[in-house]
Protein backbone atom coordinates (compact mmCIF):
# COMPACT_ATOMS: atom_id res chain seq x y z
CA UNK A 1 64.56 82.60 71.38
CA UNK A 2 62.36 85.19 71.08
CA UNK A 3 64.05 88.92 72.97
CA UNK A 4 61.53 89.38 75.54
CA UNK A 5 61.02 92.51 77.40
CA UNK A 6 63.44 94.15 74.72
CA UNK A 7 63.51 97.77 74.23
CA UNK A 8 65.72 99.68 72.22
CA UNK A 9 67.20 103.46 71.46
CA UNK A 10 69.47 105.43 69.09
CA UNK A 11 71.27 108.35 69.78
CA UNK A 12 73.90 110.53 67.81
CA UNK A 13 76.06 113.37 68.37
CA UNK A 14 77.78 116.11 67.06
CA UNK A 15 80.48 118.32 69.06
CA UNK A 16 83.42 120.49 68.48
CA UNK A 17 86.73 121.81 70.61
CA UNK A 18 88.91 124.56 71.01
CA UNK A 19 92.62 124.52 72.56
CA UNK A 20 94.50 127.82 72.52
CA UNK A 21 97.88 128.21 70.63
CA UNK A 22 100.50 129.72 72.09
CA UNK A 23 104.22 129.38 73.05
CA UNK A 24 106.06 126.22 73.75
CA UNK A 25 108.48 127.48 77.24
CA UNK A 26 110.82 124.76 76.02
CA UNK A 27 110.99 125.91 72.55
CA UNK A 28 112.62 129.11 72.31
CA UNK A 29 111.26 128.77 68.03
CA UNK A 30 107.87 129.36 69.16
CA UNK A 31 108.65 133.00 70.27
CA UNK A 32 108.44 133.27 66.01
CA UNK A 33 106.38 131.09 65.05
CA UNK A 34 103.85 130.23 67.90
CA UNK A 35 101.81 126.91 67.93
CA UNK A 36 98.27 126.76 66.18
CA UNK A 37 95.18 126.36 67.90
CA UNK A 38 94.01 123.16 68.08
CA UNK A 39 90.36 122.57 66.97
CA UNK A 40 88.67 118.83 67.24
CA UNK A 41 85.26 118.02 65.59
CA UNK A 42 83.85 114.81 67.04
CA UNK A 43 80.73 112.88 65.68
CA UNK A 44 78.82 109.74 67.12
CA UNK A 45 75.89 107.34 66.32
CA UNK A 46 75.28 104.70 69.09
CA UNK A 47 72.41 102.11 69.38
CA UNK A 48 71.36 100.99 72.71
CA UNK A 49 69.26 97.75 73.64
CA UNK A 50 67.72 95.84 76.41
CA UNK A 51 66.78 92.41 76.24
CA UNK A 52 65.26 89.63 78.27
CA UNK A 53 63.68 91.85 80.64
CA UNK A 54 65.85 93.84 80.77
CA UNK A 55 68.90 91.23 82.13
CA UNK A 56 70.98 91.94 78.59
CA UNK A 57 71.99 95.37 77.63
CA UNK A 58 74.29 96.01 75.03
CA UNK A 59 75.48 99.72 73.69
CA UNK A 60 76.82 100.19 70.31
CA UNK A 61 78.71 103.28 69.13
CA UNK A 62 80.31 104.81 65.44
CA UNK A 63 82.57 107.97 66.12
CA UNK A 64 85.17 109.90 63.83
CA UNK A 65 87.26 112.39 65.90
CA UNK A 66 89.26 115.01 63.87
CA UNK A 67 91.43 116.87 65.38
CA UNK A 68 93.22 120.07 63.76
CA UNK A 69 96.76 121.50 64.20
CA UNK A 70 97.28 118.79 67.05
CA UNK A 71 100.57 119.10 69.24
CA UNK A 72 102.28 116.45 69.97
CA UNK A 73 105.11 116.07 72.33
CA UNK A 74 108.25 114.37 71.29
CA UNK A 75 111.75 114.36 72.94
CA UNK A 76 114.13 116.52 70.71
CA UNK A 77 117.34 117.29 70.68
CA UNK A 78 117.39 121.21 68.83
CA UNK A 79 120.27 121.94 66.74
CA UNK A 80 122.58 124.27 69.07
CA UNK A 81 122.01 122.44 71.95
CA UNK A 82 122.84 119.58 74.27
CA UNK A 83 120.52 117.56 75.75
CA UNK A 84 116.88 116.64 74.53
CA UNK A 85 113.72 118.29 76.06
CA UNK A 86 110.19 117.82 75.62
CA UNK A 87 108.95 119.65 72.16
CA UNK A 88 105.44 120.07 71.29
CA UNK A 89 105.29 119.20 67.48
CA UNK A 90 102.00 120.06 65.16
CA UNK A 91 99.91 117.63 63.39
CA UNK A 92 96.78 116.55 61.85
CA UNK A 93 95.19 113.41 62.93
CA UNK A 94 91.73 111.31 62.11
CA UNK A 95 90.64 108.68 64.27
CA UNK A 96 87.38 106.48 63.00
CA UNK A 97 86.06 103.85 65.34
CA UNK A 98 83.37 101.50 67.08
CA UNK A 99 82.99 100.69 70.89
CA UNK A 100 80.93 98.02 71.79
CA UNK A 101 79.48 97.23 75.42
CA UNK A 102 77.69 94.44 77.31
CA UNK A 103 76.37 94.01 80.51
CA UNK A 104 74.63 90.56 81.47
CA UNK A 105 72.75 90.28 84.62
CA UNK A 106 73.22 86.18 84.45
CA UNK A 107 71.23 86.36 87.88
CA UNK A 108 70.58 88.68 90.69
CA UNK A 109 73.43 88.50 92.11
CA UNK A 110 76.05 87.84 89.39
CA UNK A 111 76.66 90.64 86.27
CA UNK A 112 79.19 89.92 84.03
CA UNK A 113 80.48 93.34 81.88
CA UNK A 114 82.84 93.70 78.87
CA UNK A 115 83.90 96.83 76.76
CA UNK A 116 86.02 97.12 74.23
CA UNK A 117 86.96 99.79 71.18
CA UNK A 118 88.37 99.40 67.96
CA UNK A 119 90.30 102.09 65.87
CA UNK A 120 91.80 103.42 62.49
CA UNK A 121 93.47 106.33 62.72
CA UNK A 122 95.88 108.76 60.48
CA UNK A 123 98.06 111.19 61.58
CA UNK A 124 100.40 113.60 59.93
CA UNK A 125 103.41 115.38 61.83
CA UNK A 126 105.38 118.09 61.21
CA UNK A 127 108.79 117.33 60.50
CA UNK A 128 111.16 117.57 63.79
CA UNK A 129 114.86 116.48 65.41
CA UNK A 130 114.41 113.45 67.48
CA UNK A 131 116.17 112.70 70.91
CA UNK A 132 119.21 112.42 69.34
CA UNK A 133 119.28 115.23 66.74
CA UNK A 134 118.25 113.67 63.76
CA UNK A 135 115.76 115.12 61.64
CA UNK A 136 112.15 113.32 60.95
CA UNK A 137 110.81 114.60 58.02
CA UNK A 138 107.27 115.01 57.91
CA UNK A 139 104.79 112.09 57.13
CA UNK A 140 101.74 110.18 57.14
CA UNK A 141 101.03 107.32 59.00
CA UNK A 142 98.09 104.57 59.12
CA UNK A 143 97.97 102.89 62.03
CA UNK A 144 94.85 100.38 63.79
CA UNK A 145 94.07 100.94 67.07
CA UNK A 146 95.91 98.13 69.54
CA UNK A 147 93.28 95.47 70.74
CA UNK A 148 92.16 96.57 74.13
CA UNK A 149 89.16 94.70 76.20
CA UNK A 150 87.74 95.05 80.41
CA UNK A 151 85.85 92.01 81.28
CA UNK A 152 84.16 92.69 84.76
CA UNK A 153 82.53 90.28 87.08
CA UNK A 154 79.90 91.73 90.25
CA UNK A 155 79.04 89.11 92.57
CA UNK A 156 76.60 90.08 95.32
CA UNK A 157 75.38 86.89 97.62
CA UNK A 158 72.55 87.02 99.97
CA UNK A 159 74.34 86.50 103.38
CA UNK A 160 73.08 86.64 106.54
CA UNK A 161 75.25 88.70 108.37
CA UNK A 162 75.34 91.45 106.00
CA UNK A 163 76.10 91.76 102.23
CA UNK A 164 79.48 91.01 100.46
CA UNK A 165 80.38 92.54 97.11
CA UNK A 166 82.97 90.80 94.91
CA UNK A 167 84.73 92.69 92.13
CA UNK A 168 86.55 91.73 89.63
CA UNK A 169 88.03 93.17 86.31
CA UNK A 170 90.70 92.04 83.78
CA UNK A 171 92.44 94.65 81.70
CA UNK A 172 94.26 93.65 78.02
CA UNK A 173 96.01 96.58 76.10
CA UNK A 174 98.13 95.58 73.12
CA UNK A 175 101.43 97.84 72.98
CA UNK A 176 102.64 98.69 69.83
CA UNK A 177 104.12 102.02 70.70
CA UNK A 178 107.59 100.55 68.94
CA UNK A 179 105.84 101.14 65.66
CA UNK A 180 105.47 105.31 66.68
CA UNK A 181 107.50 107.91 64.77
CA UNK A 182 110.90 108.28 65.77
CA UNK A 183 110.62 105.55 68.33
CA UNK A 184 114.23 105.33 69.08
CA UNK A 185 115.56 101.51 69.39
CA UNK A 186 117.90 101.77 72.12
CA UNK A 187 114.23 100.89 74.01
CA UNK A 188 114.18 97.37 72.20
CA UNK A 189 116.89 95.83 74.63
CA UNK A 190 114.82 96.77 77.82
CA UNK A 191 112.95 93.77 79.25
CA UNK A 192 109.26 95.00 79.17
CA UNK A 193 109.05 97.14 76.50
CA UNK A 194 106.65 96.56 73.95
CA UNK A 195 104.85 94.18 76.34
CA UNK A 196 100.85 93.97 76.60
CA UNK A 197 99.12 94.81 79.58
CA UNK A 198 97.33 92.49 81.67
CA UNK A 199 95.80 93.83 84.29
CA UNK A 200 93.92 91.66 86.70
CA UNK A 201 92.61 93.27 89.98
CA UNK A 202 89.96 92.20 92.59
CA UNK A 203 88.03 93.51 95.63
CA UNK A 204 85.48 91.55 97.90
CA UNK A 205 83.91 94.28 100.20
CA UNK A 206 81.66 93.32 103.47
CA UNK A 207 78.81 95.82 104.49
CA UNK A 208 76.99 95.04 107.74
CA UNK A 209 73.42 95.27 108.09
CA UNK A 210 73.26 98.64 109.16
CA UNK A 211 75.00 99.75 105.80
CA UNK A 212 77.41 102.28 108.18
CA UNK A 213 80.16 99.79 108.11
CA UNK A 214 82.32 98.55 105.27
CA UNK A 215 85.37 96.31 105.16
CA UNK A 216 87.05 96.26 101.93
CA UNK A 217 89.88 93.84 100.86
CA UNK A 218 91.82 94.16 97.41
CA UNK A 219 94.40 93.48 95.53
CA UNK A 220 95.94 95.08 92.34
CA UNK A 221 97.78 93.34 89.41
CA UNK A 222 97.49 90.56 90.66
CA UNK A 223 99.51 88.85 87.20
CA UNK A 224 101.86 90.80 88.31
CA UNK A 225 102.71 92.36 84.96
CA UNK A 226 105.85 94.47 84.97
CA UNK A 227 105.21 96.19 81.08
CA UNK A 228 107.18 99.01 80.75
CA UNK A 229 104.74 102.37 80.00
CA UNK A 230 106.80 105.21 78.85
CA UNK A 231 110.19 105.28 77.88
CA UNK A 232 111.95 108.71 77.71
CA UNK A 233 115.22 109.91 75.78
CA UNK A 234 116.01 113.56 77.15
CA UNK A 235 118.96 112.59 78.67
CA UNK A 236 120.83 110.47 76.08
CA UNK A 237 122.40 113.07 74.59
CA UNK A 238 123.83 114.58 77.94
CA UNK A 239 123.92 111.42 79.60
CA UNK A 240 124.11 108.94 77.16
CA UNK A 241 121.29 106.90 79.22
CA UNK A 242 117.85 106.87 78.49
CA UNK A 243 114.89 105.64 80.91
CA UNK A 244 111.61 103.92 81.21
CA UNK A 245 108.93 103.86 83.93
CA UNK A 246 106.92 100.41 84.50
CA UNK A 247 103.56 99.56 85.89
CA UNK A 248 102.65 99.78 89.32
CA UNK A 249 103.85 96.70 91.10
CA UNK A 250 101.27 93.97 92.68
CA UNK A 251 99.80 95.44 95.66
CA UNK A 252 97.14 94.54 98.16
CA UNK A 253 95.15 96.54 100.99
CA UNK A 254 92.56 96.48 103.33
CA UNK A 255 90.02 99.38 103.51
CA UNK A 256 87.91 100.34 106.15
CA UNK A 257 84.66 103.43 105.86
CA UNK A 258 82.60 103.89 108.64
CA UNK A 259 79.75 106.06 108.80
CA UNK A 260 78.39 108.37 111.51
């Protein structure tokens, strides 16, 4: 079929970033030897389209981020001490990458929405003593971005008595944070670690015909998806226990704005 109504731009980019150096308060080494700025250099092409009068529009974007003396914060153990603390370690990393986005007004009152980005990145670190006091030597790593997607649905019937609003968006991270540097394994036991996230959450909203009054109801991952999200080790040398936090349970609520 022939793209009617289509229209189409391009844009590109160029931008650079400046983060201050300075002293690490948990790192009495960086009274010496104090951290490097940090200096990023982004670039971006992007193409951007509308099609079939305008009810298809898609948005297409290259970028390469480089970032420069990057500090990085990993739990480590110093020699001379005993128990792990946060330590901001330096590092070089390249990131190259597309995002691609669609929004399809199927009619006018359902729009269906997805985004998602892909990544290659490299990073080198520093070399530095991990949670447990064992030295990492510096290196380079290769790594592709983890899959990651938000589908969105908008449904907005003509009622009678007002208008409603239904929401919906699903979220899908891959985790692959047990393939990071000096990812310690003690983690790999813990039930939700190295999960994916699912995300599913929904709102239908009700706005009378005065548009001063708006009843919202919603609910929050709704798969209930208990992935753990950060794991932390500065107390297993002290302790000899480490621990993780998890996503926010499911949750649901009712809303209420009212306007004078």
């Amino acid at each position: 079929p022939s793209l009617v109504g289509s229209e189409m731009c391009i844009r590109d980019s160029y931008s650079t970033g400046y983060k201050s150096g300075g002293y690490d308060s948990l790192s009495v080494f960086t009274a010496t030897d104090p951290l490097d700025p940090e200096e990023t250099t982004s670039y971006e092409w992007g193409i951007k389209g509308d099609f079939f009068d305008n009810s298809l529009r898609t948005q297409f974007s290259l970028f390469r981020l480089d970032v420069d003396d990057k500090a990085v914060s990993k739990d480590s153990l110093l020699p001379g001490t005993s128990s792990a603390v946060p330590t901001l370690v330096g590092g070089d990393e390249t990131i190259d990458g597309v995002e691609i986005t669609i929004d399809w007004l199927v009619t006018d009152e359902l729009k269906l929405g997805l985004v998602t980005t892909a990544r290659e990145s490299e990073e080198t670190l520093e070399s530095f003593f991990d949670s447990v006091g064992v030295l990492i030597p510096s290196a380079t790593t290769d790594g592709d971005t983890d899959t990651e997607y938000t589908v969105t649905l908008d449904w907005a019937p003509e009622v009678e008595f007002g208008g409603l609003l239904l929401h919906v968006d699903y979220q899908f991270k891959e985790d692959t944070k047990v393939d990071d540097t000096g990812f310690n394994s003690i983690f790999l036991s813990v039930p939700g670690v190295g999960e994916d996230l699912e995300t599913l959450n929904a709102r239908l909203a009700w706005t009378n015909k005065q548009d001063n009054l708006t009843v919202g109801l919603w609910g929050a991952n709704l798969l209930e998806n208990e992935r753990v999200k950060g794991t932390g080790t500065t107390s297993l040398a002290f302790f000899g226990t480490a621990f993780v936090s998890v996503e926010p349970p499911r949750t649901y609520g009712i809303d209420v704005k009212y306007s004078f």
